[in-house]
C-alpha atoms as a PDB file:
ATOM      1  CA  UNK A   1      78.761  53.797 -90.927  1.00  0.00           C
ATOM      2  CA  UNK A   2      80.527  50.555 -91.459  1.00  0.00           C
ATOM      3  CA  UNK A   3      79.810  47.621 -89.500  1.00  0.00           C
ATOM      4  CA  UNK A   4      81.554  44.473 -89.190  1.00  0.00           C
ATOM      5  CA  UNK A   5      79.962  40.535 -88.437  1.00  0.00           C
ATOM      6  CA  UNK A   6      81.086  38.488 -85.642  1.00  0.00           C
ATOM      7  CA  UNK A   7      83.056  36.582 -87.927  1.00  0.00           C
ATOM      8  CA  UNK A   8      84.851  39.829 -89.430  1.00  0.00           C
ATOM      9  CA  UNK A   9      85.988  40.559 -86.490  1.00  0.00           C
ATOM     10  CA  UNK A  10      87.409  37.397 -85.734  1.00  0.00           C
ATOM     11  CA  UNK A  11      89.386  37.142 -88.561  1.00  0.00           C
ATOM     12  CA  UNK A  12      90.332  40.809 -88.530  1.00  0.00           C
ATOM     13  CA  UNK A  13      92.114  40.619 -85.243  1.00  0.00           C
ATOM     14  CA  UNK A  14      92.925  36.918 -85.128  1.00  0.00           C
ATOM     15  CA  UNK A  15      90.411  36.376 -82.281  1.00  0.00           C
ATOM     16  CA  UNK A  16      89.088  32.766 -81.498  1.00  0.00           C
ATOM     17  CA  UNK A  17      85.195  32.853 -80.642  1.00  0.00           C
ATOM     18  CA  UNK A  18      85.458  31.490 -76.864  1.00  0.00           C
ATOM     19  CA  UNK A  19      88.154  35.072 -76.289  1.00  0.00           C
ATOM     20  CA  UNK A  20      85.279  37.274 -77.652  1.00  0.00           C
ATOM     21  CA  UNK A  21      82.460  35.837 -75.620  1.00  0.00           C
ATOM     22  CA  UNK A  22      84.762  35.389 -72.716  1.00  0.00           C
ATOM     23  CA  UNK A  23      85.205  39.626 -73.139  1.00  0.00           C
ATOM     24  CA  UNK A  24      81.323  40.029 -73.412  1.00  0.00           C
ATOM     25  CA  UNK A  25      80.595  37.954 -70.454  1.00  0.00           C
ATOM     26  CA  UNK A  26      82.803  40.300 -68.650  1.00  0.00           C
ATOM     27  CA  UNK A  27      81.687  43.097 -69.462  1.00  0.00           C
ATOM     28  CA  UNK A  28      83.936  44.665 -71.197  1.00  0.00           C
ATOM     29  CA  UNK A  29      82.310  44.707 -74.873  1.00  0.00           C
ATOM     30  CA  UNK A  30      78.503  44.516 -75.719  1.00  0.00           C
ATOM     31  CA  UNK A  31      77.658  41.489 -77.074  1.00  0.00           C
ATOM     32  CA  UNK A  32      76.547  42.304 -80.489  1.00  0.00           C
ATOM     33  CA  UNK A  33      76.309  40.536 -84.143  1.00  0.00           C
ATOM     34  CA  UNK A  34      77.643  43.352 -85.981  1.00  0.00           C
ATOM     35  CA  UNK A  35      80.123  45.501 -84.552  1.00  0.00           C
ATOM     36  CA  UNK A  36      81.198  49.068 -85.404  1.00  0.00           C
ATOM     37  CA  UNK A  37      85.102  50.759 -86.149  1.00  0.00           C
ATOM     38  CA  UNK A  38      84.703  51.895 -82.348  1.00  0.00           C
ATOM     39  CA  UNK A  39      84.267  48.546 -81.304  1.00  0.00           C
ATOM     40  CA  UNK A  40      87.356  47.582 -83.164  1.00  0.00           C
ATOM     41  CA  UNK A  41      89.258  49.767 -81.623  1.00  0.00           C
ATOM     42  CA  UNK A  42      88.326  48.633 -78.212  1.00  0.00           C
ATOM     43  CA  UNK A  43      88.648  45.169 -79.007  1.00  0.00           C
ATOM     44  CA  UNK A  44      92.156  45.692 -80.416  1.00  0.00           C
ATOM     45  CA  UNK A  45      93.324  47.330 -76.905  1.00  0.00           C
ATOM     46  CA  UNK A  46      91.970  44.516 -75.013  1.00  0.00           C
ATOM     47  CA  UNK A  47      93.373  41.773 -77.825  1.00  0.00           C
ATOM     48  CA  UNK A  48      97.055  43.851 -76.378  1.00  0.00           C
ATOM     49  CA  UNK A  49      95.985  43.721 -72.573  1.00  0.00           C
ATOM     50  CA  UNK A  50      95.561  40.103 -73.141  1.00  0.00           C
ATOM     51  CA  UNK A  51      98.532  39.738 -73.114  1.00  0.00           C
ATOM     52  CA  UNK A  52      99.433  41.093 -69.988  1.00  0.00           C
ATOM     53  CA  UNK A  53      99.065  40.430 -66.278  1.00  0.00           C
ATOM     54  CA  UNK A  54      96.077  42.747 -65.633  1.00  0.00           C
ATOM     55  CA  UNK A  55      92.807  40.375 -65.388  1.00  0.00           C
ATOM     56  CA  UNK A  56      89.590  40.663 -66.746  1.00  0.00           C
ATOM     57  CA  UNK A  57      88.131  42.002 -63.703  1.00  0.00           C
ATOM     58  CA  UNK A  58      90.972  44.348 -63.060  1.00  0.00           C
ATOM     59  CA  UNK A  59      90.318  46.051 -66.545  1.00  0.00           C
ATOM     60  CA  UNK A  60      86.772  46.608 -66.250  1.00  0.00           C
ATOM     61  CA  UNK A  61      86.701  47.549 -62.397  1.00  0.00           C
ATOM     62  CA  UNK A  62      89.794  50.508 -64.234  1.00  0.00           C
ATOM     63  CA  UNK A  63      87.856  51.265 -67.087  1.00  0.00           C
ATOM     64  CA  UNK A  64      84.252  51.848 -64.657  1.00  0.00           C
ATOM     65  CA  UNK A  65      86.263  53.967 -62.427  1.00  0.00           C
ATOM     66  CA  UNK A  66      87.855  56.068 -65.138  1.00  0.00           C
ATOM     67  CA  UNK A  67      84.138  57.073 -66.430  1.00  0.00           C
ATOM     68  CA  UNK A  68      83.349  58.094 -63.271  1.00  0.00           C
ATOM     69  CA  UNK A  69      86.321  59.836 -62.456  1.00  0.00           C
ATOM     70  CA  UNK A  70      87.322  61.453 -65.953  1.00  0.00           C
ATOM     71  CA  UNK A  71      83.470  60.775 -67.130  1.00  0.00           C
ATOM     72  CA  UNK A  72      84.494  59.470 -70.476  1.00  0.00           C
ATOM     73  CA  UNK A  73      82.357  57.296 -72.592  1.00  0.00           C
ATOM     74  CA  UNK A  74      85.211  54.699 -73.492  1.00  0.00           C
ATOM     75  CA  UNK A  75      88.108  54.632 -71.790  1.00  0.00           C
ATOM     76  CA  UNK A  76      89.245  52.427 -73.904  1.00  0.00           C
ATOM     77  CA  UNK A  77      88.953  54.698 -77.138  1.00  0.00           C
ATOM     78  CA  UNK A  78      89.361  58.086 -75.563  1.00  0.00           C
ATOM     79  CA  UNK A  79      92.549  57.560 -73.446  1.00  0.00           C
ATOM     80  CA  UNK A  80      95.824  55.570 -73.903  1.00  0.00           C
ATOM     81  CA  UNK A  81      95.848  52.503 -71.837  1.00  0.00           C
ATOM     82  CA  UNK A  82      98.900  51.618 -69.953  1.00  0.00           C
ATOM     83  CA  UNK A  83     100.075  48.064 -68.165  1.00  0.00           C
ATOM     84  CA  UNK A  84     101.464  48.599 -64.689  1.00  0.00           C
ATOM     85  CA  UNK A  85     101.749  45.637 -63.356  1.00  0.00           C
ATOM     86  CA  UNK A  86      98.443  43.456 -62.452  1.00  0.00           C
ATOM     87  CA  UNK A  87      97.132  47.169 -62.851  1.00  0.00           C
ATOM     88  CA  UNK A  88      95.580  49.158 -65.164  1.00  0.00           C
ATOM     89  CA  UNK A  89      96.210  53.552 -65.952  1.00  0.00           C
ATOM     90  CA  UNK A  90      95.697  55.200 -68.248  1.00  0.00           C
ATOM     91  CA  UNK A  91      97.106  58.238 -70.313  1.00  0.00           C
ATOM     92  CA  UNK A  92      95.575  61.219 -70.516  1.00  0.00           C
ATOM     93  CA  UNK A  93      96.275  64.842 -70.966  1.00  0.00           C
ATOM     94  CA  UNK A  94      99.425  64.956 -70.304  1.00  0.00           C
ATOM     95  CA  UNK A  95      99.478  62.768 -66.903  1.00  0.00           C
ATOM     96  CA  UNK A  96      99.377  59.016 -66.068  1.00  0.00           C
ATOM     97  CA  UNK A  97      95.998  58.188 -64.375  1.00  0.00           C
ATOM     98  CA  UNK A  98      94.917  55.246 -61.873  1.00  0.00           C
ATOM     99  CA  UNK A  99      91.395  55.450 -61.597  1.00  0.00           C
ATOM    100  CA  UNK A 100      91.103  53.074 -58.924  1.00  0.00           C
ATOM    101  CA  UNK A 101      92.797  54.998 -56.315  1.00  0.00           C
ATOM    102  CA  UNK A 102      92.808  58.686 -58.211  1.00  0.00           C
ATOM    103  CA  UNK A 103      96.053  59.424 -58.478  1.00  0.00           C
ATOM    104  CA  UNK A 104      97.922  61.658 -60.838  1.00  0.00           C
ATOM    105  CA  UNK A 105     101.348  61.533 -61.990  1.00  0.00           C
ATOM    106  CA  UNK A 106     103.057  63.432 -64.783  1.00  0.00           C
ATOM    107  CA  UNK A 107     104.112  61.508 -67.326  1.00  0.00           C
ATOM    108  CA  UNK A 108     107.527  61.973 -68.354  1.00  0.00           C
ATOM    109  CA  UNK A 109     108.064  58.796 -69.765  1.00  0.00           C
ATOM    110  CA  UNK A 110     105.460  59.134 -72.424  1.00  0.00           C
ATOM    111  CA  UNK A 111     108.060  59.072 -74.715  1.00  0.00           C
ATOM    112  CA  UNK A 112     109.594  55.909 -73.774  1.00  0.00           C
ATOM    113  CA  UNK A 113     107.137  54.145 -71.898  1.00  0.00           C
ATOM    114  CA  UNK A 114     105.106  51.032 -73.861  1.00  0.00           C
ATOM    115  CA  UNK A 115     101.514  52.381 -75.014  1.00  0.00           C
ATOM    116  CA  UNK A 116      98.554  49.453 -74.974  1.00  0.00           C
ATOM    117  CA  UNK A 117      96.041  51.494 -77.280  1.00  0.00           C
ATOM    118  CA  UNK A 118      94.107  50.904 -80.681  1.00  0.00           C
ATOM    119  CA  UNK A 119      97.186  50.509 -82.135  1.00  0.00           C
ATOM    120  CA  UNK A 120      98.830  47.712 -80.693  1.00  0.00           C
ATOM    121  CA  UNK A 121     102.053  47.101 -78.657  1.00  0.00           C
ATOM    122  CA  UNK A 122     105.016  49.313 -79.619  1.00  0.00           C
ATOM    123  CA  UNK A 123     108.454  49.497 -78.646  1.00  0.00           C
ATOM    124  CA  UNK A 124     109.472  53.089 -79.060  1.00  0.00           C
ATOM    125  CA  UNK A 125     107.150  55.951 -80.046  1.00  0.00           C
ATOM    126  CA  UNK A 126     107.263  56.464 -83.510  1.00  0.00           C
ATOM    127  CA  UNK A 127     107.172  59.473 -85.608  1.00  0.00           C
ATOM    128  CA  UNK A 128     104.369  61.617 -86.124  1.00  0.00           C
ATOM    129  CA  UNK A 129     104.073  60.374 -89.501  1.00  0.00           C
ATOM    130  CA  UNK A 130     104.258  57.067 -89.115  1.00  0.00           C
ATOM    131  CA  UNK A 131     102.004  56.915 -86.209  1.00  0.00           C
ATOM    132  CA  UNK A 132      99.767  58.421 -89.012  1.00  0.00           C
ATOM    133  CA  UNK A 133     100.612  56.059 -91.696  1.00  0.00           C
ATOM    134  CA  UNK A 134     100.288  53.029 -89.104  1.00  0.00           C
ATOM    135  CA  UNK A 135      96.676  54.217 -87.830  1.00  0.00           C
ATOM    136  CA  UNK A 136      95.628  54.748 -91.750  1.00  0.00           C
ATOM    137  CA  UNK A 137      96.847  50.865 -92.117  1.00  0.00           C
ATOM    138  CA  UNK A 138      94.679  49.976 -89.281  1.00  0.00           C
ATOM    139  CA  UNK A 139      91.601  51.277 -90.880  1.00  0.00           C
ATOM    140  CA  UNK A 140      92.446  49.658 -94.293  1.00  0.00           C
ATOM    141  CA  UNK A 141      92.699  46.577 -92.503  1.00  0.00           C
ATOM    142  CA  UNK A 142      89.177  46.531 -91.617  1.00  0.00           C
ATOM    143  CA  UNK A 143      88.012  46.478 -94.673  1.00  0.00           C
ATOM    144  CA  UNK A 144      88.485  42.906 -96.818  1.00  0.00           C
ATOM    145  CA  UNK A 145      88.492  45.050-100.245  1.00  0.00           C
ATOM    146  CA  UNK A 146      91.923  47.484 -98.841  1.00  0.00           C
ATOM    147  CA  UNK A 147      93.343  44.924 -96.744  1.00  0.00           C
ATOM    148  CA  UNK A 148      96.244  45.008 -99.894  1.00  0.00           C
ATOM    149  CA  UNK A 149      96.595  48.300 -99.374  1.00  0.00           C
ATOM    150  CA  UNK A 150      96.920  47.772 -95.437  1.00  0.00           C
ATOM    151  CA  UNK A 151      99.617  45.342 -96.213  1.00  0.00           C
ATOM    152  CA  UNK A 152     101.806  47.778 -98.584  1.00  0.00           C
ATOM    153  CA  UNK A 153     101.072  50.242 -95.796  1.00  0.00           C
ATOM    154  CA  UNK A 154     102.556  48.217 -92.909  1.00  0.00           C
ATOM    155  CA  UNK A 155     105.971  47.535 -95.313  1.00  0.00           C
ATOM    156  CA  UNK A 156     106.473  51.329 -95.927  1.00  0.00           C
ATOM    157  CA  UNK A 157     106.612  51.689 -92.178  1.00  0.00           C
ATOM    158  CA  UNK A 158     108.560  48.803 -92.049  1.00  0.00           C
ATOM    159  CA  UNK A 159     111.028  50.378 -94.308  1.00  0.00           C
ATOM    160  CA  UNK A 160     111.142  53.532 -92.166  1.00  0.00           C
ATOM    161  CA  UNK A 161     110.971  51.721 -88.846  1.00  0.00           C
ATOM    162  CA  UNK A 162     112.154  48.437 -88.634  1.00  0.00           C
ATOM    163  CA  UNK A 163     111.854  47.909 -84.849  1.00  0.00           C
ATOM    164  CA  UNK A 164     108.229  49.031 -85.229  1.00  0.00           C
ATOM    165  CA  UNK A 165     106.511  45.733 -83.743  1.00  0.00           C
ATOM    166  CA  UNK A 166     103.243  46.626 -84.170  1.00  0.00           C
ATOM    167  CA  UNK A 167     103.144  46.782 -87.859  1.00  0.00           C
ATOM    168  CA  UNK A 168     105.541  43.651 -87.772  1.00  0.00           C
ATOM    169  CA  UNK A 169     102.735  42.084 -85.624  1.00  0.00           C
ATOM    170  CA  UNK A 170      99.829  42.838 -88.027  1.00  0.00           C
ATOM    171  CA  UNK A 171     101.339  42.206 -91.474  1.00  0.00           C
ATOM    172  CA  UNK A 172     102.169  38.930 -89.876  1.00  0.00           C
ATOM    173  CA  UNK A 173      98.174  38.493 -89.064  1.00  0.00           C
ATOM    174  CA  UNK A 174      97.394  39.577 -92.632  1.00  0.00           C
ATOM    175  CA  UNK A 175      99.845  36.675 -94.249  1.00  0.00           C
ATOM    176  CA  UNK A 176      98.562  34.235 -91.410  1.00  0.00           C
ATOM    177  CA  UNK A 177      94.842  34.609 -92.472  1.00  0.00           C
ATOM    178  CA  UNK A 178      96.021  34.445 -96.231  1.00  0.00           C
ATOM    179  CA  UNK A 179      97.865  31.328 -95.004  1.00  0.00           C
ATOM    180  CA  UNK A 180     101.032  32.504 -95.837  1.00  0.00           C
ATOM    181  CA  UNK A 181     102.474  30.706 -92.849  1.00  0.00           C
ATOM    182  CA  UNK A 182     106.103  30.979 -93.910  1.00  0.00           C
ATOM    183  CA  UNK A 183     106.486  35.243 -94.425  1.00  0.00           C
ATOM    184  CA  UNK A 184     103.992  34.969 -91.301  1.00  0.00           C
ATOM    185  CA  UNK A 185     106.756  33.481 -88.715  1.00  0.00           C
ATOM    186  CA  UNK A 186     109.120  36.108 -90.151  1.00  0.00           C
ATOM    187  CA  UNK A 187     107.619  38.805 -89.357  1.00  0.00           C
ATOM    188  CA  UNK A 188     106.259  37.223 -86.055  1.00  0.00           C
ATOM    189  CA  UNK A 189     110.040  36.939 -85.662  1.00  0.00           C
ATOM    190  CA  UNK A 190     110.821  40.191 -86.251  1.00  0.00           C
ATOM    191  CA  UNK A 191     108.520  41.249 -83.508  1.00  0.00           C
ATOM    192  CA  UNK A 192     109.997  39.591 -81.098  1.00  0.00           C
ATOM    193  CA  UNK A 193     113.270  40.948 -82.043  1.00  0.00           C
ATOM    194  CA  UNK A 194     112.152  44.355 -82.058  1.00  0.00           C
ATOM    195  CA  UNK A 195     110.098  43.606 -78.575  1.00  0.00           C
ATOM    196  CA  UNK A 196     111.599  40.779 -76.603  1.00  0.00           C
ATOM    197  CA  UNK A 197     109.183  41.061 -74.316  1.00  0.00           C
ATOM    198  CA  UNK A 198     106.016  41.203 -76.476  1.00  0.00           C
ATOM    199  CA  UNK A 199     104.131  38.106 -75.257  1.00  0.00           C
ATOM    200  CA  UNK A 200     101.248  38.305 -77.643  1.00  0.00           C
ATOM    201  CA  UNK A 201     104.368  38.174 -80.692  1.00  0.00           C
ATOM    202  CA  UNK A 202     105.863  34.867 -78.819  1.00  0.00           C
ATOM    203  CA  UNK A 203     101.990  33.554 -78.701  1.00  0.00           C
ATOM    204  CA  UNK A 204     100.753  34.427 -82.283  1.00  0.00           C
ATOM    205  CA  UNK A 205     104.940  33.081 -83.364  1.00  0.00           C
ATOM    206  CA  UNK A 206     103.522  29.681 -81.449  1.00  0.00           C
ATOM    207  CA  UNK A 207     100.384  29.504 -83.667  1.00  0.00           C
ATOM    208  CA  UNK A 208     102.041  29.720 -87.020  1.00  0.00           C
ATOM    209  CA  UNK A 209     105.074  27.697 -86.282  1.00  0.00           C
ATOM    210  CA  UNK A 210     101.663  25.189 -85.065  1.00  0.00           C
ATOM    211  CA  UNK A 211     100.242  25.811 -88.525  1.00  0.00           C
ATOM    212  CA  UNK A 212     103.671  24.770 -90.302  1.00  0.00           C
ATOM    213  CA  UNK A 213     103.635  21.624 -88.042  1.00  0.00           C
ATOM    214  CA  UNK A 214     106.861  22.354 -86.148  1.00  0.00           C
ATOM    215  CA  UNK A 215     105.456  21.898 -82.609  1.00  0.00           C
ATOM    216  CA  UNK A 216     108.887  21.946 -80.360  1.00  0.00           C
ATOM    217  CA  UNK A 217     109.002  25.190 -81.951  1.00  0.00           C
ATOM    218  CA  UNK A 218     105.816  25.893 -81.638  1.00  0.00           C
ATOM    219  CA  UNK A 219     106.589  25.026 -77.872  1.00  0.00           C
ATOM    220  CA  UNK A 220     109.398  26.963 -77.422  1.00  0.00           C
ATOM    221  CA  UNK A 221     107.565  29.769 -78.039  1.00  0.00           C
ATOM    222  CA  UNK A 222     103.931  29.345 -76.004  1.00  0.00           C
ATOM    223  CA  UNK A 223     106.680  29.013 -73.077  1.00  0.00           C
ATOM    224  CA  UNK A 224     108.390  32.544 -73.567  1.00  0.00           C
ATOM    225  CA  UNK A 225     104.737  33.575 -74.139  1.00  0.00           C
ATOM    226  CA  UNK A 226     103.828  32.272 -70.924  1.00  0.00           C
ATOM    227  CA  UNK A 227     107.421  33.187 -69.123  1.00  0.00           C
ATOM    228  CA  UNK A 228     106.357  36.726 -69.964  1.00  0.00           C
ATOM    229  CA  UNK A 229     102.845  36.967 -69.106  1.00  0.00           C
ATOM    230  CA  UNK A 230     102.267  33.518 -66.536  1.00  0.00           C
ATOM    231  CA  UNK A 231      98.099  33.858 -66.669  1.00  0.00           C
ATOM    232  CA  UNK A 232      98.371  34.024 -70.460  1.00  0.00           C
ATOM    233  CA  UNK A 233      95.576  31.707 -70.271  1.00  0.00           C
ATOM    234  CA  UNK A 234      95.236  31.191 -74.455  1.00  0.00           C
ATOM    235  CA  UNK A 235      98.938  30.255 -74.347  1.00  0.00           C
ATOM    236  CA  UNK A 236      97.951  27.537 -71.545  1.00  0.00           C
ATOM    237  CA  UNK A 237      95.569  25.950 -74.002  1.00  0.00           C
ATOM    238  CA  UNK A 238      97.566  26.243 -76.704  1.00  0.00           C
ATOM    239  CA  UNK A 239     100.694  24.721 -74.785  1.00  0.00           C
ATOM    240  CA  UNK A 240      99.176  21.918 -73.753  1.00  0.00           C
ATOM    241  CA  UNK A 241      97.140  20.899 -77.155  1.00  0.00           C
ATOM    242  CA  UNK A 242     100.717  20.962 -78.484  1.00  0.00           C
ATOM    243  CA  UNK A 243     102.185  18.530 -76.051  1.00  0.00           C
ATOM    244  CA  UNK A 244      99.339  16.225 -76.438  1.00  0.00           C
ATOM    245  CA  UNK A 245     100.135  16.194 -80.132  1.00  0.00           C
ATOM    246  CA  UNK A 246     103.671  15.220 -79.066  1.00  0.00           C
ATOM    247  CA  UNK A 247     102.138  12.820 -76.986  1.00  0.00           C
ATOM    248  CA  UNK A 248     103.366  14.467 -74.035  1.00  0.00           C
ATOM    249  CA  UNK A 249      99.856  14.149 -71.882  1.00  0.00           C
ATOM    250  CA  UNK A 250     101.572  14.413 -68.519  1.00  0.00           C
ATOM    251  CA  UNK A 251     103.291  18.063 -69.687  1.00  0.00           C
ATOM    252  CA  UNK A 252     100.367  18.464 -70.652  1.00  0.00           C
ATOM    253  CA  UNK A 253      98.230  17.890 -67.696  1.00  0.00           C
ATOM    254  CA  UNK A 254      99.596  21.809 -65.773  1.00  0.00           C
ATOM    255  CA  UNK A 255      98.775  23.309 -68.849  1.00  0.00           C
ATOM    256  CA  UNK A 256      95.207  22.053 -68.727  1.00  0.00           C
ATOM    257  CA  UNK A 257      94.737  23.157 -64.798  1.00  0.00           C
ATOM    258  CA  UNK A 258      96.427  26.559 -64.831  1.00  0.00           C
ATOM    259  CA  UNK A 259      93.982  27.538 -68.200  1.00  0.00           C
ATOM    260  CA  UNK A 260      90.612  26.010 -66.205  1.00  0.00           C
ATOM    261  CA  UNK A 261      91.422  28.043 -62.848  1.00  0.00           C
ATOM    262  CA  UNK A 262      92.136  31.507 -65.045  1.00  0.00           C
ATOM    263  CA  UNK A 263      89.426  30.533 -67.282  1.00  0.00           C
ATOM    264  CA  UNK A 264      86.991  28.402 -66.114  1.00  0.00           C
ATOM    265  CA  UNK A 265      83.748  29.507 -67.986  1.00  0.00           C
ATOM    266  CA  UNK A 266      82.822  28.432 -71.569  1.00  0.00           C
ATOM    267  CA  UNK A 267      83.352  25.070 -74.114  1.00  0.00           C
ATOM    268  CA  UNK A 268      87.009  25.654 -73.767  1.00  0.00           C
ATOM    269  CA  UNK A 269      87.160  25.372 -70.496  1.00  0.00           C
ATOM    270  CA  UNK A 270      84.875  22.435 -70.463  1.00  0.00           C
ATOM    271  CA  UNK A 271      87.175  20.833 -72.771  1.00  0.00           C
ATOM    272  CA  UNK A 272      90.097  21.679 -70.922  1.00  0.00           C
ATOM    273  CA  UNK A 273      88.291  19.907 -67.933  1.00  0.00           C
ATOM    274  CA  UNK A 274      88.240  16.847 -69.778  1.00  0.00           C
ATOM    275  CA  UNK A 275      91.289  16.582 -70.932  1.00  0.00           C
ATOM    276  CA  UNK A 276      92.662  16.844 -67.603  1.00  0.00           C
ATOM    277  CA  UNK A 277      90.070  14.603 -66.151  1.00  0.00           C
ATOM    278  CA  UNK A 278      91.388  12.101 -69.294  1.00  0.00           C
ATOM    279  CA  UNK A 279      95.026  12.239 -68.519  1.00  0.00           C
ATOM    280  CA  UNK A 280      94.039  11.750 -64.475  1.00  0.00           C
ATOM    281  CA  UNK A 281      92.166   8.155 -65.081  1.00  0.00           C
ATOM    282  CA  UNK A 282      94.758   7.092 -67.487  1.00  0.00           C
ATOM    283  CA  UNK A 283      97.669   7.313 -65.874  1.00  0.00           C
ATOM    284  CA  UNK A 284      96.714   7.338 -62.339  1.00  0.00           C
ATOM    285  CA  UNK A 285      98.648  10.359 -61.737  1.00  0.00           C
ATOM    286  CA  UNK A 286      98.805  11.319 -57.675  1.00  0.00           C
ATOM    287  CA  UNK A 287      97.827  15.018 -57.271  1.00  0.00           C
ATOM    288  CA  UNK A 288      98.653  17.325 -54.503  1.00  0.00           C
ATOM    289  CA  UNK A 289      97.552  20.663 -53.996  1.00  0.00           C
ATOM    290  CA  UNK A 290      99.764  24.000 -54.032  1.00  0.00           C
ATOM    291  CA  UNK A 291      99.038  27.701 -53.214  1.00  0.00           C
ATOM    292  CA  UNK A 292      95.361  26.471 -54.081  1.00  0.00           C
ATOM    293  CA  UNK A 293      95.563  24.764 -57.293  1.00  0.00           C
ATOM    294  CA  UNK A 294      95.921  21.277 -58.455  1.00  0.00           C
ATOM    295  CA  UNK A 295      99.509  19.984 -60.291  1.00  0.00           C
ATOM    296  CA  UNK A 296     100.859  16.998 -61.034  1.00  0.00           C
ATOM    297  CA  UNK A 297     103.239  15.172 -58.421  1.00  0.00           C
ATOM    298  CA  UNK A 298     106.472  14.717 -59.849  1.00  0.00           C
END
């Protein structure tokens, strides 16, 4: 059986470290130091639900209830997860399941209706064949020696299926980690094209227009990111390290807050802390308090 290091999977699914360990502190992956295809696959559905407005604890209390309910193993790897909301269903034999409050409904918009699975966000259900060439991709990818192959993959369904976002999304990743920044943001591009409202395409458009040093782009992007998904807390950080670099610390300063109160564990979050605590002393700012949470006045 292949397994994968830590650090393969980072770079596989364009993961930073504090995401991964923020995941295994929740409970939703084992915390491990090699990792297996399975555990790919689980980590690519919650790298998707990331970018959404179901929270950590909503997605494990969903995926604990669906064991008991359906008793599956993985939930994750066995059934189709699907964003409702700040909820979590899931797909499975033919009907849409919450496992929270058991109940069933036939799904008649599987054929239309955005799947959040191993494979990724897409925006229309693609053909049999190309679902099968796209999953094929996904397992080349894994591998550094046929991640080539992954790549010529992803263009033939490219070819076939332009609007496929997906495959946009992950040829992108494979160009970003060869630090091909420039066919990177076109693809990212073309994701968001295809998907207008495919958050984690706006966010991983933010880091390579980051990488090419075109931050008000770069900006522009984090907030659609953040538009779509408002507790996308990566996008927070991200946001706000790119209006300190514009020297924009007060802009900064919400960006900081809203990632500490949806993420407040971990060395990010510490740093986070202290930026914010930084910008506070130095510019005296006066802070009020609003539906719980600290902004800036003004």
């Amino acid at each position: 059986m292949t397994r994968y290091s830590r650090k393969d999977v980072l770079r596989i699914l364009h993961l930073r470290a504090r995401q991964l360990t923020a995941w295994e502190q929740a409970g939703l992956i084992s915390a491990n130091e090699q990792y297996s295809f399975e555990d790919l696959a689980q980590l690519r559905t919650l790298r998707a639900l990331r970018a959404t407005r179901i929270t950590a604890k909503s997605i494990r209390e969903s995926v604990e209830a669906m064991r008991s309910a359906a008793g599956m193993g993985n939930p994750l790897i066995e059934a189709s997860a699907v964003g409702h909301g700040s909820r979590l269903s899931f797909r499975h034999n033919g009907t849409l399941v919450d496992p929270v409050t058991r109940q069933l409904a036939f799904d008649f918009e599987a054929g239309t209706e955005r799947h959040l699975s191993i494979v990724g966000t897409i925006a229309h259900s693609p053909e049999p064949d190309v679902q099968e060439m796209f999953q094929r991709a996904v397992r080349l990818e894994e591998v550094p020696a046929t991640v080539s192959k992954a790549a010529d993959l992803y263009r033939q369904i490219l070819a076939i299926r332009p609007e496929y976002a997906a495959a946009a999304i992950n040829l992108g990743t494979i160009h970003y980690n060869l630090r091909d920044f420039s066919l990177a943001e076109q693809l990212y591009r073309r994701a968001t094209e295809a998907d207008p409202e495919y958050a984690l395409a706006f966010f991983d458009l933010g880091n390579v227009l980051d990488e090419l040093k075109r931050l008000s782009d770069a900006i522009a992007a984090y907030q659609r990111a953040i538009a779509l998904v408002p507790q996308y807390a990566d996008a927070h950080y991200n946001l706000a390290l790119a209006y300190e670099r514009q020297g924009h610390r007060r802009r900064s300063l919400r960006h900081w807050l809203t990632y500490v109160r949806l993420d407040p564990v971990g060395p990010w979050a510490n740093h986070a802390k202290t930026q914010a605590k930084s910008i506070l002393s130095s510019e005296r700012l006066s802070i009020v308090s609003r539906a719980g949470r600290l902004v800036a006045a003004g």
